[in-house]
C-alpha atoms as a PDB file:
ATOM      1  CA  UNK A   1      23.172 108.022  99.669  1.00  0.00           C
ATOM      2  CA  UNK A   2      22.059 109.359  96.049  1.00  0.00           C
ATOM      3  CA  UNK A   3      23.270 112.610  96.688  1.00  0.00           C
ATOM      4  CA  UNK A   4      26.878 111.375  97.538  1.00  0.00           C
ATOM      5  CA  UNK A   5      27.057 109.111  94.278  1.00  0.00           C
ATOM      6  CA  UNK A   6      26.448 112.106  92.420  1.00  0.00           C
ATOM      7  CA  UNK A   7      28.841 114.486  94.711  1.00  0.00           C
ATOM      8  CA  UNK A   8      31.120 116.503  92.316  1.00  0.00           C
ATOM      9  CA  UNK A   9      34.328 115.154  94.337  1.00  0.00           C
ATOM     10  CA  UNK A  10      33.024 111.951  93.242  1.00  0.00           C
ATOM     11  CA  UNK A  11      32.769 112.989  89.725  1.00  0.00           C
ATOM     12  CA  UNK A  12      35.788 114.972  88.835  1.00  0.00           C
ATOM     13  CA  UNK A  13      38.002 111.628  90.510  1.00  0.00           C
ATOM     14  CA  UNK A  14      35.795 109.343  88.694  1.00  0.00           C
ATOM     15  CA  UNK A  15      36.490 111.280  84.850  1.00  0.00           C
ATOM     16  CA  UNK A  16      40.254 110.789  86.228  1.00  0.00           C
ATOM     17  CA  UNK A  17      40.362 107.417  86.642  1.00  0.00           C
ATOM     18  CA  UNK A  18      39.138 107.157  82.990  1.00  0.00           C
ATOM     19  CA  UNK A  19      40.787 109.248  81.672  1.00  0.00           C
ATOM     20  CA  UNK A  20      44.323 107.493  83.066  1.00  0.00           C
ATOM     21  CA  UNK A  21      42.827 103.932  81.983  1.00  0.00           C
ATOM     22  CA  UNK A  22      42.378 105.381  78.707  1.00  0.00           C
ATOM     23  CA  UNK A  23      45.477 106.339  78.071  1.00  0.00           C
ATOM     24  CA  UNK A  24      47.408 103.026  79.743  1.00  0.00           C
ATOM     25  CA  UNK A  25      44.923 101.180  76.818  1.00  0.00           C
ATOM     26  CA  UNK A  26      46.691 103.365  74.263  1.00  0.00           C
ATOM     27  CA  UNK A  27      50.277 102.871  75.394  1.00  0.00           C
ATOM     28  CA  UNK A  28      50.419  99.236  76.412  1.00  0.00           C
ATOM     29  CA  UNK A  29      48.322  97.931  74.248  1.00  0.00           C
ATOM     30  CA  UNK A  30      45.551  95.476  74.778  1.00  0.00           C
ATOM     31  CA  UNK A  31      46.778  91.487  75.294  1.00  0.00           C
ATOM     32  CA  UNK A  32      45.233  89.054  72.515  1.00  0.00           C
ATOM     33  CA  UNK A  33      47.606  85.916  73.297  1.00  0.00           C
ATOM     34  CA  UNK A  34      49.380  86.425  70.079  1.00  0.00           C
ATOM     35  CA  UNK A  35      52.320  88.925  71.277  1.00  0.00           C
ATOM     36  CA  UNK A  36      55.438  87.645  70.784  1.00  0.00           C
ATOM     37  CA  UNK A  37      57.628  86.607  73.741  1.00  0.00           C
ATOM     38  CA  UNK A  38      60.390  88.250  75.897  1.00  0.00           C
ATOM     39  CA  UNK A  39      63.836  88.770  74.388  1.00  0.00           C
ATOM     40  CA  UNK A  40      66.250  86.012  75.591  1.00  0.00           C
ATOM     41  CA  UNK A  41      69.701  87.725  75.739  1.00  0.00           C
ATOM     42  CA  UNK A  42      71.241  84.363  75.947  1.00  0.00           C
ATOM     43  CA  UNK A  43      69.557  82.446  73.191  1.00  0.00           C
ATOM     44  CA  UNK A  44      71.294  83.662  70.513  1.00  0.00           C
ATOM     45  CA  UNK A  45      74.706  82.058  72.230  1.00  0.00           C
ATOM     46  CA  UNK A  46      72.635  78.819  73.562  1.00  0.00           C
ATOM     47  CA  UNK A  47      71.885  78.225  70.009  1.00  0.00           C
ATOM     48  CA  UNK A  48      75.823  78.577  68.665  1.00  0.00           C
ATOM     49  CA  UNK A  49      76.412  76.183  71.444  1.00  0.00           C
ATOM     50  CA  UNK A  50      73.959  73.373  70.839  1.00  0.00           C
ATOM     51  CA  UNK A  51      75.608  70.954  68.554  1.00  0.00           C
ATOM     52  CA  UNK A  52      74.209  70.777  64.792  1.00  0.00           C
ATOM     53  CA  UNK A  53      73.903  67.842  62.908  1.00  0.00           C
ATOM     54  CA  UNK A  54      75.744  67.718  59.650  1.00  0.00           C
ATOM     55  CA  UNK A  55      74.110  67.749  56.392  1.00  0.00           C
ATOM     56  CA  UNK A  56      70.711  65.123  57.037  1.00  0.00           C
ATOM     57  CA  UNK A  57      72.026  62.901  59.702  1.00  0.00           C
ATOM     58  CA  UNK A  58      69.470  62.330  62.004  1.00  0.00           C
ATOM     59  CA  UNK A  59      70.727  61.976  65.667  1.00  0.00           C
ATOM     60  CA  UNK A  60      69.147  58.703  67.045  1.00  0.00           C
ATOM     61  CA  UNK A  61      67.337  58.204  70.479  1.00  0.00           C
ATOM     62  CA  UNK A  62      69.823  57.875  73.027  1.00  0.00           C
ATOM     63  CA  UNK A  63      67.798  54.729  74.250  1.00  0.00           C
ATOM     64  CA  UNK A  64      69.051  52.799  70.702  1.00  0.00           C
ATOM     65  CA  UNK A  65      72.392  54.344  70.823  1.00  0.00           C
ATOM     66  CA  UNK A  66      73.024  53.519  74.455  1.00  0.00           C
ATOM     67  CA  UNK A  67      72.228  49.680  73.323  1.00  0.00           C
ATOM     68  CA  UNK A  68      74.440  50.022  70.153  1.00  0.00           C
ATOM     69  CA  UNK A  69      77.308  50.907  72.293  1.00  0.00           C
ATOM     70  CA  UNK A  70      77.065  48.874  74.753  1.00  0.00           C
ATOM     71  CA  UNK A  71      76.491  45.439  72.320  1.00  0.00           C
ATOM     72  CA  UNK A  72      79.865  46.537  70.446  1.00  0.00           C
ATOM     73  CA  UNK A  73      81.728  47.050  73.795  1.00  0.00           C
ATOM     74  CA  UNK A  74      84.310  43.415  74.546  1.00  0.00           C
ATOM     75  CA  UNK A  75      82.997  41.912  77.772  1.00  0.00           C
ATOM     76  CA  UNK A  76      84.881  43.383  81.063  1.00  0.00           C
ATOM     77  CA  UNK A  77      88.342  40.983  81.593  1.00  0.00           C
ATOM     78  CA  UNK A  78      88.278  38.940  84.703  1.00  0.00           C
ATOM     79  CA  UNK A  79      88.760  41.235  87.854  1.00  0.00           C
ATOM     80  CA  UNK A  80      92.826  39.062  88.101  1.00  0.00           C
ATOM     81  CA  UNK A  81      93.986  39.896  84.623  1.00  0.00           C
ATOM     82  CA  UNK A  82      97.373  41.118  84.680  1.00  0.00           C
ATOM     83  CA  UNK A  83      97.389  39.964  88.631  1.00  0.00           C
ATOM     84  CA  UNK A  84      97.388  36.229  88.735  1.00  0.00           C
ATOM     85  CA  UNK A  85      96.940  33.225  87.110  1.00  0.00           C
ATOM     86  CA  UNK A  86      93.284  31.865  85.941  1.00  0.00           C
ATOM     87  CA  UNK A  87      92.604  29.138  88.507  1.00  0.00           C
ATOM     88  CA  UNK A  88      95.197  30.217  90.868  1.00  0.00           C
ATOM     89  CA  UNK A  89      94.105  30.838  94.902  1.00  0.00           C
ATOM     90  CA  UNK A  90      95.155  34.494  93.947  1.00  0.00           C
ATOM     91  CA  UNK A  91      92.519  34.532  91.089  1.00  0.00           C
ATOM     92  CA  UNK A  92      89.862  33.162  93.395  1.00  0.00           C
ATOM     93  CA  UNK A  93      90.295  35.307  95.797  1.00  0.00           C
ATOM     94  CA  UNK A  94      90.172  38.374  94.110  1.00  0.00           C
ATOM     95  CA  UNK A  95      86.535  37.368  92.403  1.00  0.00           C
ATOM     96  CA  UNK A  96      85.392  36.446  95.845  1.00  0.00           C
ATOM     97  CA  UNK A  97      86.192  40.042  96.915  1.00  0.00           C
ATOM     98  CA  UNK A  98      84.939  41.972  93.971  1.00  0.00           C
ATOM     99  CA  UNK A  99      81.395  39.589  94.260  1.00  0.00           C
ATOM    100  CA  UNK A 100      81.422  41.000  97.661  1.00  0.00           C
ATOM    101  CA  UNK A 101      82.690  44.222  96.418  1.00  0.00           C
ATOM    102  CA  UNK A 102      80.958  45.444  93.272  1.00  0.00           C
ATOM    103  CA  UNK A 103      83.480  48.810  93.319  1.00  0.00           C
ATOM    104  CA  UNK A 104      86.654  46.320  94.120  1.00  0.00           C
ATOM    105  CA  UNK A 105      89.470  47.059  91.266  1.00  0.00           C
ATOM    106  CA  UNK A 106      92.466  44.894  91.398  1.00  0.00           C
ATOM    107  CA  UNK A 107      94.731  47.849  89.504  1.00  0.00           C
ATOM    108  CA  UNK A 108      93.069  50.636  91.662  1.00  0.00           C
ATOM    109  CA  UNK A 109      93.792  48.632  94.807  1.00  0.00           C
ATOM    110  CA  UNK A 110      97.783  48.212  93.452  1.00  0.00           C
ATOM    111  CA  UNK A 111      98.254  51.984  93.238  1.00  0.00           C
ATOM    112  CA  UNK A 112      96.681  52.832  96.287  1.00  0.00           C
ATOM    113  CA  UNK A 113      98.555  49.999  98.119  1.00  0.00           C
ATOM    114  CA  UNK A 114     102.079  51.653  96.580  1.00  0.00           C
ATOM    115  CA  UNK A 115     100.863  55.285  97.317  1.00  0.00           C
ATOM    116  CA  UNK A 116     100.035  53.832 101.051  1.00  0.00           C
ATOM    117  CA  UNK A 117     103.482  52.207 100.929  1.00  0.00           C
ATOM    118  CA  UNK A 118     105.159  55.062 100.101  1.00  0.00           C
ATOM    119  CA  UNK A 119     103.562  57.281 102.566  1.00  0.00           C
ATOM    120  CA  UNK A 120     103.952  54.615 105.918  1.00  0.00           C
ATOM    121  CA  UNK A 121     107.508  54.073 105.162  1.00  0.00           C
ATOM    122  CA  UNK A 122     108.052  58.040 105.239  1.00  0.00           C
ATOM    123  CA  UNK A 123     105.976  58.993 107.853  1.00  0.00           C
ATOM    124  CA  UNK A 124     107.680  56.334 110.313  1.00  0.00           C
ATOM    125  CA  UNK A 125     111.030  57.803 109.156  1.00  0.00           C
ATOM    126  CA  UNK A 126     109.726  61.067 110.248  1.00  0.00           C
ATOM    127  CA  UNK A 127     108.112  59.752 113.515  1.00  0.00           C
ATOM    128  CA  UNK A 128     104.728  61.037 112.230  1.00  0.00           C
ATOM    129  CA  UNK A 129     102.479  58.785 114.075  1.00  0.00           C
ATOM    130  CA  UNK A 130      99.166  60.660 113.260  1.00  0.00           C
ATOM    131  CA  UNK A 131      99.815  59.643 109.743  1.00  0.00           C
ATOM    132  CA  UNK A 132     100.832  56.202 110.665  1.00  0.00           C
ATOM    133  CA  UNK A 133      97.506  55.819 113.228  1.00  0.00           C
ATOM    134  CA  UNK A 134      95.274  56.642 109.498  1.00  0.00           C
ATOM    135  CA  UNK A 135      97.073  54.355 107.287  1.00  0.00           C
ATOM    136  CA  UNK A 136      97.354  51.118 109.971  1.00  0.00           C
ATOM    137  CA  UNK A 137      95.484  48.803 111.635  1.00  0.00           C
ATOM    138  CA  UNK A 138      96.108  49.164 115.529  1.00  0.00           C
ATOM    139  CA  UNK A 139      98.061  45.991 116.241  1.00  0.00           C
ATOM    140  CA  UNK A 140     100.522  47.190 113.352  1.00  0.00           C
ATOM    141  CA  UNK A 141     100.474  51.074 114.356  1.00  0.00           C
ATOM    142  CA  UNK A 142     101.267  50.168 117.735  1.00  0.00           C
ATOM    143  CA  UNK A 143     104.694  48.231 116.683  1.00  0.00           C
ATOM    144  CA  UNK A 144     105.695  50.882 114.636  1.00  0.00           C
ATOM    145  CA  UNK A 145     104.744  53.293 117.398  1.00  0.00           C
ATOM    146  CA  UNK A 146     107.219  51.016 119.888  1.00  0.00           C
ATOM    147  CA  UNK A 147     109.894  51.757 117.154  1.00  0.00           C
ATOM    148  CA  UNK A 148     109.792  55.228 116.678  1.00  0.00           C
ATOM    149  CA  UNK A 149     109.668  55.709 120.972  1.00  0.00           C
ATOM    150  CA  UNK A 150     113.083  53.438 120.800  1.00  0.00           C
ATOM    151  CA  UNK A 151     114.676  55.738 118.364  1.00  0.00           C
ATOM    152  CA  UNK A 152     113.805  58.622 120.166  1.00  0.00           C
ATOM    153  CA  UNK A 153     114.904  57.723 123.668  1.00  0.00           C
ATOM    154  CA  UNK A 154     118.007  56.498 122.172  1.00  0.00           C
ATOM    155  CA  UNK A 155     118.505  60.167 120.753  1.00  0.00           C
ATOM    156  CA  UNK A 156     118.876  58.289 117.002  1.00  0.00           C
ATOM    157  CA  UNK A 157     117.813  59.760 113.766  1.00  0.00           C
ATOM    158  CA  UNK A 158     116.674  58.290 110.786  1.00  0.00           C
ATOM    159  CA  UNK A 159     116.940  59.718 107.539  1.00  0.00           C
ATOM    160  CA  UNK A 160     115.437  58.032 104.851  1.00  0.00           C
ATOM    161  CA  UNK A 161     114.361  59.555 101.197  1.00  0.00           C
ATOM    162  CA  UNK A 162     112.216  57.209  99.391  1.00  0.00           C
ATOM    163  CA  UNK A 163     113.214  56.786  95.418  1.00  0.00           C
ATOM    164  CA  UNK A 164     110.792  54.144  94.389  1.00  0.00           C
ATOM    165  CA  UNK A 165     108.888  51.116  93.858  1.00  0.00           C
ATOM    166  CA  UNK A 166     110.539  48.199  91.423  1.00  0.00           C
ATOM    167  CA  UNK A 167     107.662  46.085  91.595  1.00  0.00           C
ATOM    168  CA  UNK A 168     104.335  45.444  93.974  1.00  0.00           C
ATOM    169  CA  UNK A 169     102.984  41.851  93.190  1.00  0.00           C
ATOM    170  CA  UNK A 170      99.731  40.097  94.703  1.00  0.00           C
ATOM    171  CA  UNK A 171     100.870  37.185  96.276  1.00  0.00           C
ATOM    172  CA  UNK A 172      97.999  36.177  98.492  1.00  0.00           C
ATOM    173  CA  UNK A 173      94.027  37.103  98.452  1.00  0.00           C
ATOM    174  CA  UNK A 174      91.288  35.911 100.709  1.00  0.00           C
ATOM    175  CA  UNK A 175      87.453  36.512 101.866  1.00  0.00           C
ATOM    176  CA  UNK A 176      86.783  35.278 105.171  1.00  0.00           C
ATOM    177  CA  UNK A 177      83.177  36.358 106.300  1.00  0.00           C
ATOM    178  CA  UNK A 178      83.260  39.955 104.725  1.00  0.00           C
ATOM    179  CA  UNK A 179      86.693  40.654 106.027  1.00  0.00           C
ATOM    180  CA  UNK A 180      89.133  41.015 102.330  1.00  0.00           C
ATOM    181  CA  UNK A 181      92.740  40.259 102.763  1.00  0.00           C
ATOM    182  CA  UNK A 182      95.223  41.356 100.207  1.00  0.00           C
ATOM    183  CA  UNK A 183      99.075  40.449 100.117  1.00  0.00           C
ATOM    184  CA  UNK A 184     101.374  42.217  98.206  1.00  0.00           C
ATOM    185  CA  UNK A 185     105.363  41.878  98.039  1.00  0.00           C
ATOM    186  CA  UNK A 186     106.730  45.036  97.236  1.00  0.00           C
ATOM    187  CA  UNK A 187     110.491  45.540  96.201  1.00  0.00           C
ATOM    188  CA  UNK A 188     110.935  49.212  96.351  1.00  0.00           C
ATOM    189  CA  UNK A 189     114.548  51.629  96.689  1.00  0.00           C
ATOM    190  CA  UNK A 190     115.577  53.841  99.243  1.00  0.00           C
ATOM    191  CA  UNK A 191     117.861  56.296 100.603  1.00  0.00           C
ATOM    192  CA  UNK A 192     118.729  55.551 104.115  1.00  0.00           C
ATOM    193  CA  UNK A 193     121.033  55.692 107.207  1.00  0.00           C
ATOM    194  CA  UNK A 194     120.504  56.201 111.065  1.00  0.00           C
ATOM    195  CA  UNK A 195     122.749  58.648 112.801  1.00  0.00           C
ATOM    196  CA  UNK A 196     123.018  58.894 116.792  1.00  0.00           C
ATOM    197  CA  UNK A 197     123.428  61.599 119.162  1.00  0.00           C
ATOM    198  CA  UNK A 198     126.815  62.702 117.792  1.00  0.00           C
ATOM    199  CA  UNK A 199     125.528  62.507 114.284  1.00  0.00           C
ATOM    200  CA  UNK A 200     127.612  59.495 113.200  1.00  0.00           C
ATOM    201  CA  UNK A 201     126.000  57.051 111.101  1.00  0.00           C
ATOM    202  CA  UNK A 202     125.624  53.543 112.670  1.00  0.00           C
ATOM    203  CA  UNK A 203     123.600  52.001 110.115  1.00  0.00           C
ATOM    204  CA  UNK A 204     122.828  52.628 106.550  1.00  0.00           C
ATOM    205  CA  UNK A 205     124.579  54.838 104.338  1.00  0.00           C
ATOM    206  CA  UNK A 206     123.006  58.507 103.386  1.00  0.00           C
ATOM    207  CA  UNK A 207     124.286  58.038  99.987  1.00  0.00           C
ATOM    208  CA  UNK A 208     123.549  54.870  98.519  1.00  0.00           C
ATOM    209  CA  UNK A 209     120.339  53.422  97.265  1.00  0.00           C
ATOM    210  CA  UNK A 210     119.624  50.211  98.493  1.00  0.00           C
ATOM    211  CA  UNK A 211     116.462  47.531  97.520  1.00  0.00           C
ATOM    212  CA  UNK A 212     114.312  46.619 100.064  1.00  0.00           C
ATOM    213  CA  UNK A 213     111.803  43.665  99.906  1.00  0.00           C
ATOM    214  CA  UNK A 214     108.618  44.040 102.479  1.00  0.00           C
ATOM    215  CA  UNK A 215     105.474  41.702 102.709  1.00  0.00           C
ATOM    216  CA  UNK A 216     102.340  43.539 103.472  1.00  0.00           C
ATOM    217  CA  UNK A 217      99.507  42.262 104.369  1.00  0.00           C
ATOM    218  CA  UNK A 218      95.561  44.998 103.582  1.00  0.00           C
ATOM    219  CA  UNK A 219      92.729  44.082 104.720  1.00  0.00           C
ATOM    220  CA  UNK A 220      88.759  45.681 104.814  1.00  0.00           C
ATOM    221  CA  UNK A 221      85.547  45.136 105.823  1.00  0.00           C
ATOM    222  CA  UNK A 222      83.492  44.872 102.523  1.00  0.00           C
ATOM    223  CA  UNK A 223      80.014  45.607 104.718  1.00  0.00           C
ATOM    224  CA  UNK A 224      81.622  49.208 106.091  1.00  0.00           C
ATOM    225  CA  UNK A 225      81.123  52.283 104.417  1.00  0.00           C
ATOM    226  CA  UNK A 226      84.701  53.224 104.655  1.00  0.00           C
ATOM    227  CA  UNK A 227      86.147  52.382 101.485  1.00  0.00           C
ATOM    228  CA  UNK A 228      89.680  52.982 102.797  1.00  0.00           C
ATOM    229  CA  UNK A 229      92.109  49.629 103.474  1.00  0.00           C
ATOM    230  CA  UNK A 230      94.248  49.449 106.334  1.00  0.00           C
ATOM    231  CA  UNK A 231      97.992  48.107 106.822  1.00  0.00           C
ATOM    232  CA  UNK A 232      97.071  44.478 108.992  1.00  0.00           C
ATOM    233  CA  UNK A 233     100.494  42.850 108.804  1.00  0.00           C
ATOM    234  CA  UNK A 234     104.250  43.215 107.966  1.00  0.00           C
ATOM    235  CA  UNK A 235     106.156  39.961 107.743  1.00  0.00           C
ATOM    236  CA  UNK A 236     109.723  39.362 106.494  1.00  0.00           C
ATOM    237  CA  UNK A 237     109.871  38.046 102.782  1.00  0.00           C
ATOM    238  CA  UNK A 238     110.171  34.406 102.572  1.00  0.00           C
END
């Protein structure tokens, strides 16, 4: 076993290996933990981007300057402001929904209830009833459905271009259980006229706008997921 220690193979790769070690030492260098770190290439423009302080301002801990903000911010107005009357069965029914509701906005619900209007009243004067199925609650989708299966057998077309809505006001709001119920009278303006087989217009006129008053009735369940409200009821202004 001696012997092979001392083989001169052994000996001639042993002086190798030092002599390669050697020479690694020389060119890398020997690690102290004082060598300075990588380059960043991206510091340089992390630093232009972080915001500087002017002159000696001291930027505060956003704990204390989330609580400064907050104490000078007014208190949040009543979830009916601009909706109802304080005291009214409007106004109390609108803070039973949003207690039930934490996300419940009077003003978002508004524009989504015109944006819905909009979009039912066009899609039934296109016979879309995919749309219509989306945006109504089944009772309701199957009346209009009833309608637009009339028109058609009769061979009648309506054509109807929607110019806008005048007004949308909350007339009614309830919480039964967590079912929310929201009236709204719209008076909006449209386009329309229905033309039979021939072409000939037997109702409407294609060229003049006329104002149209509907009573719709939303309703959700505040305990779903879905945050979507549906169409529930259409009744003939009072």
């Amino acid at each position: 076993m001696m012997n092979q220690a001392f083989d001169p193979l052994n000996l001639l790769i042993l002086a190798i290996a030092v002599v390669v070690i050697l020479r690694l030492r020389s060119v890398l260098g020997k690690r102290t933990g004082n060598e300075r770190p990588p380059v960043d290439p991206y510091a340089t423009q992390r630093r232009a981007e972080k915001p500087q302080a002017p002159g000696n301002v001291i930027n505060l801990p956003q704990r204390e300057n989330a609580t400064e903000n907050s104490a000078s911010q007014p208190p949040a107005e009543p979830v009916w402001t601009g909706y109802a009357e304080a005291g009214t069965s409007v106004a109390k029914g609108l803070e039973k929904i949003a207690a039930a509701d934490g996300q419940f906005s009077t003003k978002t619900f508004v524009e989504g209830a015109k944006l819905a209007y909009e979009m039912v009243v066009t899609a039934f004067a296109q016979g879309d009833r995919q749309s219509l199925k989306n945006l109504l609650s089944r009772e309701v989708y199957e009346g209009f459905a009833r309608a637009i299966d009339e028109r058609e057998k009769a061979g009648q077309i309506l054509e109807s271009r929607f110019v806008g809505i005048d007004k949308a006001d909350v007339t009614a709001a309830d919480l039964k259980g967590k079912r929310a119920s929201i009236t709204l009278r719209f008076i909006a303006e449209f386009i329309s006229a229905t033309l039979n087989k021939a072409g000939e217009v037997i109702d409407g006129d294609p060229k003049q706008v006329r104002q149209i008053t509907d009573v719709w009735t939303f309703e959700r369940d505040t305990a779903s997921r879905d945050p979507n409200w549906k169409l529930a009821a259409t009744d003939e202004p009072g």
